[in-house]
Protein backbone atom coordinates (compact mmCIF):
# COMPACT_ATOMS: atom_id res chain seq x y z
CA UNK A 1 0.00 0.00 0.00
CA UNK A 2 2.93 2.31 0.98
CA UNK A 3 4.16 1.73 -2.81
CA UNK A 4 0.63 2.60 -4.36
CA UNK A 5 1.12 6.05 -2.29
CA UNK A 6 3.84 6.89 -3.75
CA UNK A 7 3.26 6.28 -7.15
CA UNK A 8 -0.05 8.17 -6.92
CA UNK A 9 1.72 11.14 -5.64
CA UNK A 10 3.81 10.98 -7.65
CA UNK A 11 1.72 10.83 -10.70
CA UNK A 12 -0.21 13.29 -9.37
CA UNK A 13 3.04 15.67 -9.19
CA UNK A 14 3.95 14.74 -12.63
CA UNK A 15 0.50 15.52 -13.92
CA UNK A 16 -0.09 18.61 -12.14
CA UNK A 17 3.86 19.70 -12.12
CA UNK A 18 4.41 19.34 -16.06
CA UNK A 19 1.47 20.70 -17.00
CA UNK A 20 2.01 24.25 -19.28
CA UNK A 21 -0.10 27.04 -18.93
CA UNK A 22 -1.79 28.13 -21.95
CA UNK A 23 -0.74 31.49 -23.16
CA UNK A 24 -3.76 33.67 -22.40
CA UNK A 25 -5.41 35.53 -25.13
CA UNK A 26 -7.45 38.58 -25.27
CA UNK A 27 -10.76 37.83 -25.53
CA UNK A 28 -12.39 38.28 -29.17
CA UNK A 29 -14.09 42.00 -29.11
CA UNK A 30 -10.94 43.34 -26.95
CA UNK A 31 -8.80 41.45 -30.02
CA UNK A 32 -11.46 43.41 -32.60
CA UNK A 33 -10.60 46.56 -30.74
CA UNK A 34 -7.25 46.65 -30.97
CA UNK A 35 -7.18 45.65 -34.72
CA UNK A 36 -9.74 48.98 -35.50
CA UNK A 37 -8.11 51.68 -37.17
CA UNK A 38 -8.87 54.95 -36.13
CA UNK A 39 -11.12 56.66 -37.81
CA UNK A 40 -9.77 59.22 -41.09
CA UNK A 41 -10.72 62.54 -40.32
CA UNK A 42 -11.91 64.68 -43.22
CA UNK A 43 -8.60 66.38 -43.93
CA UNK A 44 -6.91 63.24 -43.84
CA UNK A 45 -8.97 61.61 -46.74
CA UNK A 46 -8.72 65.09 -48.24
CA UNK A 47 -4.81 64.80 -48.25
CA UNK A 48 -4.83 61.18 -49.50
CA UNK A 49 -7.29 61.87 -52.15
CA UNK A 50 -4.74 64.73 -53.20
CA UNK A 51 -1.82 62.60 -53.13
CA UNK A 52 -3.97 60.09 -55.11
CA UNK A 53 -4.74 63.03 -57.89
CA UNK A 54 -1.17 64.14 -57.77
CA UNK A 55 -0.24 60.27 -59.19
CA UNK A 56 -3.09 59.61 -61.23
CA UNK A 57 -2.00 63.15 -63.29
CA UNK A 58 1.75 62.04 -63.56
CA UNK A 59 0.35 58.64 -64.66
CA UNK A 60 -2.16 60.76 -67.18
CA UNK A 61 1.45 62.89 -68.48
CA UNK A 62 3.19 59.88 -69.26
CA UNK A 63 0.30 58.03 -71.12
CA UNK A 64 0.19 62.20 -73.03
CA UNK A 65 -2.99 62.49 -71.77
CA UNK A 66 -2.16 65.64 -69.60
CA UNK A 67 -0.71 68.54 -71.10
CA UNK A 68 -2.03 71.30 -68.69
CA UNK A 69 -0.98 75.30 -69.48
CA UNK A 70 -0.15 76.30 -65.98
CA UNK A 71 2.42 75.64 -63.33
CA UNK A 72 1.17 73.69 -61.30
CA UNK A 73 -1.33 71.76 -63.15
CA UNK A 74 -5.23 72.09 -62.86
CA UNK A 75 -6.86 69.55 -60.61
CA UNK A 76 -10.10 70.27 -62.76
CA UNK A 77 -9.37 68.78 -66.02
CA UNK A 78 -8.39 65.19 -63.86
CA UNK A 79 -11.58 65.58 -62.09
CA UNK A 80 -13.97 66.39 -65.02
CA UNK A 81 -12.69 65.12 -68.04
CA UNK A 82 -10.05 62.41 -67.25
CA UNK A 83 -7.11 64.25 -69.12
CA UNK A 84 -5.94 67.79 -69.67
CA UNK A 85 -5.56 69.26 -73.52
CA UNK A 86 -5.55 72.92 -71.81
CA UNK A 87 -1.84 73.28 -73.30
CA UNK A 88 -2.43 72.20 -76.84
CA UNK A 89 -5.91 74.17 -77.14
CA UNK A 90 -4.31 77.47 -75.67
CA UNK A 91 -1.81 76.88 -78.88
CA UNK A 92 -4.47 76.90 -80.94
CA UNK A 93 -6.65 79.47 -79.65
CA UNK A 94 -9.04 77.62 -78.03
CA UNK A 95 -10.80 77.88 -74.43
CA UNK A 96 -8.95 76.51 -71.35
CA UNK A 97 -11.09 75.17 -68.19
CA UNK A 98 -11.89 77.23 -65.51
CA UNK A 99 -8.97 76.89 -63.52
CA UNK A 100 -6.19 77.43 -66.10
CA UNK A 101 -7.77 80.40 -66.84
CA UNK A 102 -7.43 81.57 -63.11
CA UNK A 103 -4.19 80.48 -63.09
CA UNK A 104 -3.27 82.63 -65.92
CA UNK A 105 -5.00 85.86 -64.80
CA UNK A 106 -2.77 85.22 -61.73
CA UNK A 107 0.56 84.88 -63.59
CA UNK A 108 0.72 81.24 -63.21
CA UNK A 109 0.46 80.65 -67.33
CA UNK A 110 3.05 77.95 -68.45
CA UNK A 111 2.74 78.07 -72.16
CA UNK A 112 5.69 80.56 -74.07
CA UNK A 113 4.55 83.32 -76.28
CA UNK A 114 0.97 83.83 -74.46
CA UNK A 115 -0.05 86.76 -72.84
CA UNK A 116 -3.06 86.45 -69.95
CA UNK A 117 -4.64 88.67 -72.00
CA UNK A 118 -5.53 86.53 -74.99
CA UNK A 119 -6.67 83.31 -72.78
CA UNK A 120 -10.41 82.41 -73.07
CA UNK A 121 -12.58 80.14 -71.17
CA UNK A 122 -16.28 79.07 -71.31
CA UNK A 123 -18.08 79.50 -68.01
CA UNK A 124 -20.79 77.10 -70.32
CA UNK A 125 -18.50 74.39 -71.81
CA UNK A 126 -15.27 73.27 -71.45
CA UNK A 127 -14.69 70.46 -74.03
CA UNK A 128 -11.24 68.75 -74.66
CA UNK A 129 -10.42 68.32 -78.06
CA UNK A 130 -8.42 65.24 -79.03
């Protein structure tokens, strides 16, 4: 009998002793939480949707779908029409959009040999010719 007693303890110890602990975990919604992303604020998306325009223009210049007449080039013609032909119309005496034509009343014109003075724009129509 003393035998059994020791055997049992000391299966007991063995069971008990080598058992591992099981990592803990946070439970599911505290595991959701922490995986949330904060929420964008409006001038956040506002910058990534610029940053987004900036590439989708350079991307629009190298397929020579953007040729825009001013400095830093319109936002409007990306928005509105997909591609810019402000550049190649000015040359030929044509309207620009809206905002080119800003942008040359304020000295921002890009294109040689034009003066503010002789660029047009429709406050009806802007149409891109290709």
């Amino acid at each position: 009998m003393k035998h059994f007693v020791i055997v049992l303890a000391v299966g007991i110890l063995l069971v008990f002793g080598c058992r591992k602990e099981e990592p803990k975990t946070l439970p599911e919604k505290h595991e959701a939480i922490a995986q949330k992303e904060e929420p964008k604020t409006g001038a956040m998306l506002i910058a990534e949707g610029k940053e987004k325009l900036t590439e989708a223009k350079k991307k629009l210049a190298q397929e020579d779908k953007y040729d825009c007449c001013i400095e830093d080039d319109c936002d409007y013609c990306a928005l509105h029409e997909g591609s810019c032909s402000c550049a190649s119309d000015l040359k030929k005496g044509d309207h620009v959009c809206l905002e080119c034509y800003a942008g040359w009343q304020q000295g921002k014109g890009d294109v040689p040999n034009i003066k503010k003075e002789n660029v047009t724009t429709s406050l009806l129509k802007h149409e891109h010719h290709h």
